[in-house]
C-alpha atoms as a PDB file:
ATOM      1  CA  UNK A   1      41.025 -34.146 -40.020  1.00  0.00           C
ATOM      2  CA  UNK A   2      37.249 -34.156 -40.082  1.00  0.00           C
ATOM      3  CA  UNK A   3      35.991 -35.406 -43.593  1.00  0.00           C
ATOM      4  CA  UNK A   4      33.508 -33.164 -45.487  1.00  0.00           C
ATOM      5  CA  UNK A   5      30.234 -34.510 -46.191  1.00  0.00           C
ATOM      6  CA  UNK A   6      27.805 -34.205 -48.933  1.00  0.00           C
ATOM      7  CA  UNK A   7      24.170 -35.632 -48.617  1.00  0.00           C
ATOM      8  CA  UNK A   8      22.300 -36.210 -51.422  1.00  0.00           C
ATOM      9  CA  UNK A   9      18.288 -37.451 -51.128  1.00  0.00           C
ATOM     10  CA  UNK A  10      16.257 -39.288 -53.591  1.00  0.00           C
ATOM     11  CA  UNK A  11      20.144 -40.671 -54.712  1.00  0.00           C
ATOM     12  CA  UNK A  12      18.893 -43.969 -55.547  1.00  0.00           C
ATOM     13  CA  UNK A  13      17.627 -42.504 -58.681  1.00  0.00           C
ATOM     14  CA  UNK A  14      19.456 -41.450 -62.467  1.00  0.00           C
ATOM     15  CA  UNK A  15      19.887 -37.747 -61.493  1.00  0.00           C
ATOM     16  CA  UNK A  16      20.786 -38.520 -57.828  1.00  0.00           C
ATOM     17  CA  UNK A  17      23.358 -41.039 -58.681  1.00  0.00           C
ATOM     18  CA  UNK A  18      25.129 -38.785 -60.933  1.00  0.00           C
ATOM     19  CA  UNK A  19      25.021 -36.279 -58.604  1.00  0.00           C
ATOM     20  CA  UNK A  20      26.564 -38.568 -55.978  1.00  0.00           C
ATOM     21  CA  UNK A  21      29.400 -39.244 -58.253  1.00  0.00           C
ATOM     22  CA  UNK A  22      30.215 -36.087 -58.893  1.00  0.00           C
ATOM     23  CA  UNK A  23      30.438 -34.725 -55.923  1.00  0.00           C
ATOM     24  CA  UNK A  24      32.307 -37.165 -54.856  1.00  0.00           C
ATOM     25  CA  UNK A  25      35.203 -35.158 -56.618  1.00  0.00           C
ATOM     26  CA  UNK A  26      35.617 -32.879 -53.464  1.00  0.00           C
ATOM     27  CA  UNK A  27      33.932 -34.467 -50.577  1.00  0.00           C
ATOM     28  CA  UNK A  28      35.381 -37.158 -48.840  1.00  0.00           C
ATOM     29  CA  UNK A  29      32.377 -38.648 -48.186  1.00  0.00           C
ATOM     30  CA  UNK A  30      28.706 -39.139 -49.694  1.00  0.00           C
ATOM     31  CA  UNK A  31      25.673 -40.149 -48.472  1.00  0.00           C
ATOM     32  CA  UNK A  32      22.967 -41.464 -50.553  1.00  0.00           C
ATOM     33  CA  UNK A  33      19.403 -41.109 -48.958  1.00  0.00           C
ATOM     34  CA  UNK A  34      16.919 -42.716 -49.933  1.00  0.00           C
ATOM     35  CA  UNK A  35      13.448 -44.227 -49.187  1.00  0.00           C
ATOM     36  CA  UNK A  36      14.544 -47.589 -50.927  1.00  0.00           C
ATOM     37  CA  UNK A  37      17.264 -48.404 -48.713  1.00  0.00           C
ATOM     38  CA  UNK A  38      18.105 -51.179 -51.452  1.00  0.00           C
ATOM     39  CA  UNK A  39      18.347 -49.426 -54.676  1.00  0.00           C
ATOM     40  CA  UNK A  40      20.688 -47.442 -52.419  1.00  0.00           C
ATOM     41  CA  UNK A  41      22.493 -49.623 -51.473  1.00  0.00           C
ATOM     42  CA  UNK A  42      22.987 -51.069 -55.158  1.00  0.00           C
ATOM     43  CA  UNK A  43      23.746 -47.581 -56.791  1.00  0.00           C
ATOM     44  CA  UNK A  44      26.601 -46.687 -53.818  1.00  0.00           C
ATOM     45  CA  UNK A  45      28.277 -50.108 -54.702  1.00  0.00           C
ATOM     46  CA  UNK A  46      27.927 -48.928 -58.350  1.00  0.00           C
ATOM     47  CA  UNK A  47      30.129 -45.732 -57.478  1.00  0.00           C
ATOM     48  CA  UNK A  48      32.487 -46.873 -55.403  1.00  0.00           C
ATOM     49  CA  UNK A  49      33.888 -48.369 -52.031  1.00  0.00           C
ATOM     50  CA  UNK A  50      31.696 -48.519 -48.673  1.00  0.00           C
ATOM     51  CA  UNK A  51      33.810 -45.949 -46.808  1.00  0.00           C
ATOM     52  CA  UNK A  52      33.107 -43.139 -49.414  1.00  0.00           C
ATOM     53  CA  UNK A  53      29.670 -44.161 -51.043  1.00  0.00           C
ATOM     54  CA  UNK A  54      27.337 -44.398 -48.034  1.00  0.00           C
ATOM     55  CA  UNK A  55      23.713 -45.621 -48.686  1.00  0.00           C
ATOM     56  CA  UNK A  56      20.976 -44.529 -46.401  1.00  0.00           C
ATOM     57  CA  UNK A  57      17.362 -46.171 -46.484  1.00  0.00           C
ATOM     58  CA  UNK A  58      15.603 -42.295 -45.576  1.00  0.00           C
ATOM     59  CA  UNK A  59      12.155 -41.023 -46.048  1.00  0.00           C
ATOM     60  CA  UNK A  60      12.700 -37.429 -46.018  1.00  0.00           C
ATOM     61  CA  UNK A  61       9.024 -36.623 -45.346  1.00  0.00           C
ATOM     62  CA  UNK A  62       9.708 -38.017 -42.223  1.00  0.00           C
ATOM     63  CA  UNK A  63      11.480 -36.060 -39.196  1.00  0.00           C
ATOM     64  CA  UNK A  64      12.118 -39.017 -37.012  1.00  0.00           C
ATOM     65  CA  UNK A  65      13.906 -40.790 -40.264  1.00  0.00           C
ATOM     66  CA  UNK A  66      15.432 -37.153 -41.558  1.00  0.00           C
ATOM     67  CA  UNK A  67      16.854 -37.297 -37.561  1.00  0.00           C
ATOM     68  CA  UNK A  68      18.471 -40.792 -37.991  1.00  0.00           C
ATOM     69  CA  UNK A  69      20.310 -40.000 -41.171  1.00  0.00           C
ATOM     70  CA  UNK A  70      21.937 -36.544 -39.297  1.00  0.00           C
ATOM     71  CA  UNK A  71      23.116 -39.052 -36.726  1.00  0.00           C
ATOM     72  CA  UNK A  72      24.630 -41.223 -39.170  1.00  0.00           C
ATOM     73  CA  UNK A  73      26.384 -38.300 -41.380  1.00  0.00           C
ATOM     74  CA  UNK A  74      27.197 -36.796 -37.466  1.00  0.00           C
ATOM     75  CA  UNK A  75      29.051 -39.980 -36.964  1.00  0.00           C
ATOM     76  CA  UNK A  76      31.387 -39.746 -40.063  1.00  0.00           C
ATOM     77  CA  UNK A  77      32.248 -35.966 -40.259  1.00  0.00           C
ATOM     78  CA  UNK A  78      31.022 -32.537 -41.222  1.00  0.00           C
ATOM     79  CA  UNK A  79      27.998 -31.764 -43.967  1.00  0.00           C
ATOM     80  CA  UNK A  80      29.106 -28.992 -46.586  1.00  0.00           C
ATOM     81  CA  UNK A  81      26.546 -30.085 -48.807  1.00  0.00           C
ATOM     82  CA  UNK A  82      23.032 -30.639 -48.860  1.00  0.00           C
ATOM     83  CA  UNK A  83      21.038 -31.225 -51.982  1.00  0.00           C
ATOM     84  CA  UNK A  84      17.419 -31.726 -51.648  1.00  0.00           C
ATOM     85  CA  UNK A  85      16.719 -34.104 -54.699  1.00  0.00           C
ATOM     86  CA  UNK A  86      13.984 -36.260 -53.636  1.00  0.00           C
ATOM     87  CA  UNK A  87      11.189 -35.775 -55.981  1.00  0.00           C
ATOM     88  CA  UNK A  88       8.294 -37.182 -57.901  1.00  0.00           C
ATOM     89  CA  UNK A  89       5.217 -35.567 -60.367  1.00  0.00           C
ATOM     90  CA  UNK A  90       1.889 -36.885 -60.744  1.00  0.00           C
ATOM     91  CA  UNK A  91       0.608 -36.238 -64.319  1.00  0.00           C
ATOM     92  CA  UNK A  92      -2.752 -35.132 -63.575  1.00  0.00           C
ATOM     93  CA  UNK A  93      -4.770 -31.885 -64.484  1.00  0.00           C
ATOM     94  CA  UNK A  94      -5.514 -29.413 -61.644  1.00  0.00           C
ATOM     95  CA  UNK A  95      -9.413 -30.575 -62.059  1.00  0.00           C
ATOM     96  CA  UNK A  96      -8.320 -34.338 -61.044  1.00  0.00           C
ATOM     97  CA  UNK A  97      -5.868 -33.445 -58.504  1.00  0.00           C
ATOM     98  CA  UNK A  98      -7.061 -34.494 -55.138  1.00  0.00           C
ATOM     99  CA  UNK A  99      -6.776 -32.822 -51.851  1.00  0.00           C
ATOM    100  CA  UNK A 100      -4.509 -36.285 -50.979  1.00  0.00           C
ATOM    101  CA  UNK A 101      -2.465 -35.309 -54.276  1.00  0.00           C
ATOM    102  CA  UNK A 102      -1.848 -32.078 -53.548  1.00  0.00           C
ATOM    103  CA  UNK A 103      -0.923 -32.526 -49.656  1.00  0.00           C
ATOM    104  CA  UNK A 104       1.809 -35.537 -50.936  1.00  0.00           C
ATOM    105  CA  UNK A 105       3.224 -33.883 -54.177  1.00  0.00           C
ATOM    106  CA  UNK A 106       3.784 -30.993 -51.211  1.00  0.00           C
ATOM    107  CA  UNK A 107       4.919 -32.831 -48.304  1.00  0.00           C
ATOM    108  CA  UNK A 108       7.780 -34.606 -51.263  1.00  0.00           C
ATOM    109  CA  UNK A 109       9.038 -31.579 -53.228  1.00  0.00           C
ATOM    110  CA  UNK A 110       8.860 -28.921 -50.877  1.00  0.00           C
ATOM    111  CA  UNK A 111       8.191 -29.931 -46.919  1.00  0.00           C
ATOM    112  CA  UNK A 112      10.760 -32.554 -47.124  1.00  0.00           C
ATOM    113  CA  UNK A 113      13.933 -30.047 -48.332  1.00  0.00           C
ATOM    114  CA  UNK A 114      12.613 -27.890 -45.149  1.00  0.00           C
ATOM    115  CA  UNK A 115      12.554 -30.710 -42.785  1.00  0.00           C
ATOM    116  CA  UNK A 116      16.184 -31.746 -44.142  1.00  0.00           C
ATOM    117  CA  UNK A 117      17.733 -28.201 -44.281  1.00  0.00           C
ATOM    118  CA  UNK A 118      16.527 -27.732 -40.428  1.00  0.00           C
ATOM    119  CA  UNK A 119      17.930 -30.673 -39.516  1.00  0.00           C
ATOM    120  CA  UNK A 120      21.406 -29.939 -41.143  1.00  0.00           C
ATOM    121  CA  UNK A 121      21.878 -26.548 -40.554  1.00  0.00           C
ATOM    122  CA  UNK A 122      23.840 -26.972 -37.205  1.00  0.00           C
ATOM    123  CA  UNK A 123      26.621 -28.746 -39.479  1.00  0.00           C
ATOM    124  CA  UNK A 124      26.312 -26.497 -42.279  1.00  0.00           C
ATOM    125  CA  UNK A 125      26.513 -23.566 -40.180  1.00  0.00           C
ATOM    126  CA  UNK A 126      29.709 -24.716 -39.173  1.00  0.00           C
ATOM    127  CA  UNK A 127      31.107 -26.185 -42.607  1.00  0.00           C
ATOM    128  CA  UNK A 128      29.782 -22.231 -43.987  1.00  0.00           C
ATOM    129  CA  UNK A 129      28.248 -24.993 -46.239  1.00  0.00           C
ATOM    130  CA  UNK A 130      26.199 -25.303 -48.994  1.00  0.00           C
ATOM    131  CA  UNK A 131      22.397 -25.990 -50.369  1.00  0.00           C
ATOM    132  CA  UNK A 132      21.525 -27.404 -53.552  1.00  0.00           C
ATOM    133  CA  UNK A 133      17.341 -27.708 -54.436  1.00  0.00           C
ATOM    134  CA  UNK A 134      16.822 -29.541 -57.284  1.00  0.00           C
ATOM    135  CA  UNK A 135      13.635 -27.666 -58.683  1.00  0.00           C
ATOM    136  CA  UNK A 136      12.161 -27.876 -62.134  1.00  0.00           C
ATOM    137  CA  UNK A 137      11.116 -25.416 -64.986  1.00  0.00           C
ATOM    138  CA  UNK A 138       7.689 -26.750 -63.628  1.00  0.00           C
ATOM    139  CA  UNK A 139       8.105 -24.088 -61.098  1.00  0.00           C
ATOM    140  CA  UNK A 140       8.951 -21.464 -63.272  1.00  0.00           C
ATOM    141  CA  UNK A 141       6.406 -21.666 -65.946  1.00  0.00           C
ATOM    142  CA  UNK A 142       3.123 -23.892 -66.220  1.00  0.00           C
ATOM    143  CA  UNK A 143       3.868 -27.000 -67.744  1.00  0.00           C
ATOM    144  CA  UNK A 144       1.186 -29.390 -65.717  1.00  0.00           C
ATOM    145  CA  UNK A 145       1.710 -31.644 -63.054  1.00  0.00           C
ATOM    146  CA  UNK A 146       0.113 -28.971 -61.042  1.00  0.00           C
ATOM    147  CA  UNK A 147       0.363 -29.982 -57.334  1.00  0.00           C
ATOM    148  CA  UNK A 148       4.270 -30.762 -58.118  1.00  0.00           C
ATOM    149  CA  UNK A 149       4.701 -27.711 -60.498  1.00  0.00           C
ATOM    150  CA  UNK A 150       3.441 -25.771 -57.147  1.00  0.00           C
ATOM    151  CA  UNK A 151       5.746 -27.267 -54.657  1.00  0.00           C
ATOM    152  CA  UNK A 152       8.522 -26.499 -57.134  1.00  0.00           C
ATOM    153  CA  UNK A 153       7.567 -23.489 -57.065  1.00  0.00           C
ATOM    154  CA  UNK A 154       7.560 -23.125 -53.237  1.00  0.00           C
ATOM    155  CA  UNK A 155      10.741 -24.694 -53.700  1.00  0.00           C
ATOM    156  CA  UNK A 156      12.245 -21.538 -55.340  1.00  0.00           C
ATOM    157  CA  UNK A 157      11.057 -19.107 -53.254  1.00  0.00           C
ATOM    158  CA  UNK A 158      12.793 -21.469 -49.889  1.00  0.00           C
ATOM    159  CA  UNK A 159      15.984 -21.440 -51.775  1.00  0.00           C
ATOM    160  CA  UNK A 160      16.102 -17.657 -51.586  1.00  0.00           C
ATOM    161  CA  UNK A 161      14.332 -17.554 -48.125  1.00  0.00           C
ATOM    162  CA  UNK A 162      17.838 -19.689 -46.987  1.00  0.00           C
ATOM    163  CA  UNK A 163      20.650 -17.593 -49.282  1.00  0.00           C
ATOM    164  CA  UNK A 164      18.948 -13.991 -47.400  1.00  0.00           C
ATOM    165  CA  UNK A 165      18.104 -15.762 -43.488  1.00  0.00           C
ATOM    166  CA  UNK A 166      21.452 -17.437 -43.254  1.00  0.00           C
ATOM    167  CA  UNK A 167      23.854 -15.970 -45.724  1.00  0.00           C
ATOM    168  CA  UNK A 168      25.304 -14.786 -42.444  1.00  0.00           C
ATOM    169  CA  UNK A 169      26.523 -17.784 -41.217  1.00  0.00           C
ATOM    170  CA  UNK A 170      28.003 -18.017 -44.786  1.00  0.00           C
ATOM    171  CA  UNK A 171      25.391 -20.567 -46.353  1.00  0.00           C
ATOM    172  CA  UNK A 172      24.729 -20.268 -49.916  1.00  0.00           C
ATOM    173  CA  UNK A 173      21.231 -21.626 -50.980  1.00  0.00           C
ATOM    174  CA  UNK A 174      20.848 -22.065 -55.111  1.00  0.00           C
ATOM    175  CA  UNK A 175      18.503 -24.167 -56.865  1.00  0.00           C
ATOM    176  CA  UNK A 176      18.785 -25.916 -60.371  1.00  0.00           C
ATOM    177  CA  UNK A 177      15.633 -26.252 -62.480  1.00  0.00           C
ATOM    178  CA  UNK A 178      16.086 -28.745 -64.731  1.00  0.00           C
ATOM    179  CA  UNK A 179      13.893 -29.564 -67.870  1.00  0.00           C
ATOM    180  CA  UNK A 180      13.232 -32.973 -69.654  1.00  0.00           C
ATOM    181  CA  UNK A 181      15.991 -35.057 -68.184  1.00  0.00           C
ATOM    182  CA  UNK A 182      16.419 -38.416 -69.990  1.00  0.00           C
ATOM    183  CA  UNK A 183      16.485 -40.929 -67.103  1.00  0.00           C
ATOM    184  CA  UNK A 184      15.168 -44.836 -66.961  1.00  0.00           C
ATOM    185  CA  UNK A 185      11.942 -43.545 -66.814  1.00  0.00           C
ATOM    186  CA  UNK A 186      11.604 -41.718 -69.787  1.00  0.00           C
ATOM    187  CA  UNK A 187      13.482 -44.766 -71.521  1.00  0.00           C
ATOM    188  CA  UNK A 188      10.019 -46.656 -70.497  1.00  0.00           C
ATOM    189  CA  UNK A 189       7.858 -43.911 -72.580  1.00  0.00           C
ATOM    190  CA  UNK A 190      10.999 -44.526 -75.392  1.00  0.00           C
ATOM    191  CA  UNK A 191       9.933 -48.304 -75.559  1.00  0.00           C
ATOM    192  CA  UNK A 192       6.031 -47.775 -76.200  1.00  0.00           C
ATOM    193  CA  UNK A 193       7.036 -45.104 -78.353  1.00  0.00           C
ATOM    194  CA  UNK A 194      10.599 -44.725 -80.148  1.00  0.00           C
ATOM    195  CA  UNK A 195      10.171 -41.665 -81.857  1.00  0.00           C
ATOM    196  CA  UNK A 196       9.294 -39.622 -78.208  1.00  0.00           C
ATOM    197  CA  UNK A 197      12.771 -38.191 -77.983  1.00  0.00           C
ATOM    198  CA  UNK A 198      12.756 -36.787 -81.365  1.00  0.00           C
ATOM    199  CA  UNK A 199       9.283 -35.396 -80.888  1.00  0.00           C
ATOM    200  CA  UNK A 200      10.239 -34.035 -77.534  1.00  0.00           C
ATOM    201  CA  UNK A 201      13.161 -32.911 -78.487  1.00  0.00           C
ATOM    202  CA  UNK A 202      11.975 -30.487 -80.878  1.00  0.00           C
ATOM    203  CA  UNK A 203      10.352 -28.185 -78.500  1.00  0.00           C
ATOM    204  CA  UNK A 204      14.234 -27.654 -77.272  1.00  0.00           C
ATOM    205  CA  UNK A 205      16.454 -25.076 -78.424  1.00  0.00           C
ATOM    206  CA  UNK A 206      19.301 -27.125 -78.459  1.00  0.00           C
ATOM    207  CA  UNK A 207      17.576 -29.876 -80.507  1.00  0.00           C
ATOM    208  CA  UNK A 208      18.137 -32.286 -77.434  1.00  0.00           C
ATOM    209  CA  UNK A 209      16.878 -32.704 -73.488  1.00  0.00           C
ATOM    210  CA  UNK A 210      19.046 -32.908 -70.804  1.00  0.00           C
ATOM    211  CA  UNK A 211      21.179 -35.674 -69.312  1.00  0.00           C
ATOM    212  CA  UNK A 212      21.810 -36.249 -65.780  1.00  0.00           C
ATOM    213  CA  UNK A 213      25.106 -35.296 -65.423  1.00  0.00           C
ATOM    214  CA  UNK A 214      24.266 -32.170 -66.988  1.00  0.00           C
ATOM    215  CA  UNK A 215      22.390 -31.639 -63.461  1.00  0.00           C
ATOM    216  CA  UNK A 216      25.340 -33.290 -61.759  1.00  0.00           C
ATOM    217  CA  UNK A 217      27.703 -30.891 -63.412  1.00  0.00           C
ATOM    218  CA  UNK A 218      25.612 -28.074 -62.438  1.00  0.00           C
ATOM    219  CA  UNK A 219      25.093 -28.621 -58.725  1.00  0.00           C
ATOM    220  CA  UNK A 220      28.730 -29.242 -58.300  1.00  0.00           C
ATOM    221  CA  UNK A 221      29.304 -25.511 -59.735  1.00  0.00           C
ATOM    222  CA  UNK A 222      26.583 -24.520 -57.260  1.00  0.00           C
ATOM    223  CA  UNK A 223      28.115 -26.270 -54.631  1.00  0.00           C
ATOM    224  CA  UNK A 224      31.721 -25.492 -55.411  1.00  0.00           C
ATOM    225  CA  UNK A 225      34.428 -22.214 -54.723  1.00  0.00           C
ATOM    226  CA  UNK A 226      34.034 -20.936 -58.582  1.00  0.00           C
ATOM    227  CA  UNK A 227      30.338 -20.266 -56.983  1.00  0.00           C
ATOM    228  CA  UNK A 228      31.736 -18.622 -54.008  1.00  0.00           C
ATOM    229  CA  UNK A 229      29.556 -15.278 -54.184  1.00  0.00           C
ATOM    230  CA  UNK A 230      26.351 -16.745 -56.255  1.00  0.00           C
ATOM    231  CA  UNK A 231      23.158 -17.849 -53.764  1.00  0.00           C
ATOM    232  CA  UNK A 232      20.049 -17.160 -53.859  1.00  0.00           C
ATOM    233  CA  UNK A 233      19.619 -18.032 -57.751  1.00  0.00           C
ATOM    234  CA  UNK A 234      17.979 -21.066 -59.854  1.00  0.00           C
ATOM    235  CA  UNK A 235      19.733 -22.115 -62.426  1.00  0.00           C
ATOM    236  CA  UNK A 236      18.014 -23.640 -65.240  1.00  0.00           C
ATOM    237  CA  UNK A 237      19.600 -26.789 -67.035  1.00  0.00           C
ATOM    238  CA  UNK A 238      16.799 -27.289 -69.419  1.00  0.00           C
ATOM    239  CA  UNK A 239      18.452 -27.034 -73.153  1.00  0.00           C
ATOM    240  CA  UNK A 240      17.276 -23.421 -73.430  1.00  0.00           C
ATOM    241  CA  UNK A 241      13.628 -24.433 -72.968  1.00  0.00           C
ATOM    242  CA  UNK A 242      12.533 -21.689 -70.761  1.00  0.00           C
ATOM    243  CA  UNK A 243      14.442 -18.683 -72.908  1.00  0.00           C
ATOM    244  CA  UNK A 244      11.344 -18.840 -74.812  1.00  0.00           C
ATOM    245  CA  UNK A 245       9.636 -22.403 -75.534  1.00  0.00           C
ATOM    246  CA  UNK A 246       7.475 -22.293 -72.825  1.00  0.00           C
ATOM    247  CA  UNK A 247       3.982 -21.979 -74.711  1.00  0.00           C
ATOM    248  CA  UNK A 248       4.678 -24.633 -76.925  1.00  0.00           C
ATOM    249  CA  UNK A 249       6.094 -26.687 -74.320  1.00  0.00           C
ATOM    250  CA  UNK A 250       3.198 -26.202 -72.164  1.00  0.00           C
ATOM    251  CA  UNK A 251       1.067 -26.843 -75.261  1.00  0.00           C
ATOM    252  CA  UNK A 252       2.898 -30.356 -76.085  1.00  0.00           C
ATOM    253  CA  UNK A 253       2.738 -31.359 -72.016  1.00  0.00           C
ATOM    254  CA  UNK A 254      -0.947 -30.957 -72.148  1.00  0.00           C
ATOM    255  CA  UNK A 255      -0.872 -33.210 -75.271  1.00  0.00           C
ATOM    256  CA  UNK A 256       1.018 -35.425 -73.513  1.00  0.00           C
ATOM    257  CA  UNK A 257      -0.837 -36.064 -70.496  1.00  0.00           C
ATOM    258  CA  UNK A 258      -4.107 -34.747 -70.551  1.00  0.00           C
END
């Protein structure tokens, strides 16, 4: 039987990890990609054994490198899920942000997802797979980090570009937006300042920011049969931030950053 395959980029990091784990829960196999073949290494022997937790040194602005991972996951079955997590956010104003900025916050969050979907789609075609963009309520609402906020926002409108192009070769294309997520490097901000996740956390409906398996758990709905007739959507996981915190979240940012 040919194993099912889920391939998750920038998976050397908090939210990619968790992701990996979870959807390790109905995949045979998963592949973590990232550019620090290493860390990659060191979070799939975290998870679990060799022949389930693949790590895969890939830098997804790169075809040649996006090509070699295909070959790899080619090798070991069938992709039914791709989820485009690689990511990073400078926190600069749109007045500082450089043409060299803008053109690598673009090539990261947006280009690369394209360059990986294309290369995929062959397999997910034939799995009727799935696509999973991990966006940000920086592309929904302004929030700074301009160049990245942008791409994010890019980002969104691909997702739907995928669900309504290919939604006859039964690929479904969602994206989840997440807000705040508390990962290693906002426990760096926590240790110059131990009061930032109370004062962050105020700006948050639900008196708290989110946790990486809060993504994880949401991307496996997205990716999963109880999702079987939802694409096309983003899916905020943000602790209610954007139902109507989005001035004074944009106003703390700013004070944050700026």
């Amino acid at each position: 039987m040919t194993k099912s395959i889920a391939i998750v980029t920038g998976a050397a990091g908090d939210i990619g990890a968790a992701i990996a784990a979870r959807l390790a829960d109905d995949h045979d196999v998963v592949f973590l990609a990232d550019i620090d073949a290493a860390a990659a290494s060191a979070v799939a022997a975290k998870l679990g054994p060799d022949d389930r937790f693949v790590a895969a040194g890939c830098d997804v602005t790169s075809e040649a490198s996006i090509a070699e991972l295909f070959r790899r996951a080619a090798d070991a079955g069938v992709v039914r899920t791709l989820v485009n997590n690689a990511g990073a956010a400078r926190a600069t104003s749109l007045h500082e942000t450089t043409p060299e900025i803008w053109r690598a916050d673009n090539a990261l969050n947006l280009e690369a997802a394209f360059l990986c979907f294309r290369a995929f789609e062959p397999m997910l075609k034939a799995s009727k797979g799935s696509v999973v963009n991990i966006a940000s309520v920086n592309g929904m609402n302004v929030f700074g980090h301009p160049a990245y906020s942008a791409a994010k926002a890019g980002l969104l409108h691909f997702t739907r570009l995928v669900a309504v192009e290919y939604g006859k070769f039964g690929i479904r294309s969602n994206a989840v937006a997440p807000g705040t997520v508390k990962t290693q490097a906002w426990e760096k901000r926590a240790a110059a300042n131990p009061n930032v996740f109370e004062e962050a956390r105020r700006w948050y409906p639900l008196q708290r920011v989110v946790d990486p398996q809060d993504v994880a758990n949401a991307v496996a709905f997205l990716a999963g049969p109880l999702a079987a007739a939802i694409s096309g959507v983003c899916l905020p996981v943000d602790c209610g931030l954007t139902a109507g915190q989005a001035e004074l979240a944009r106003t703390f940012s700013q004070s944050e950053h700026y």
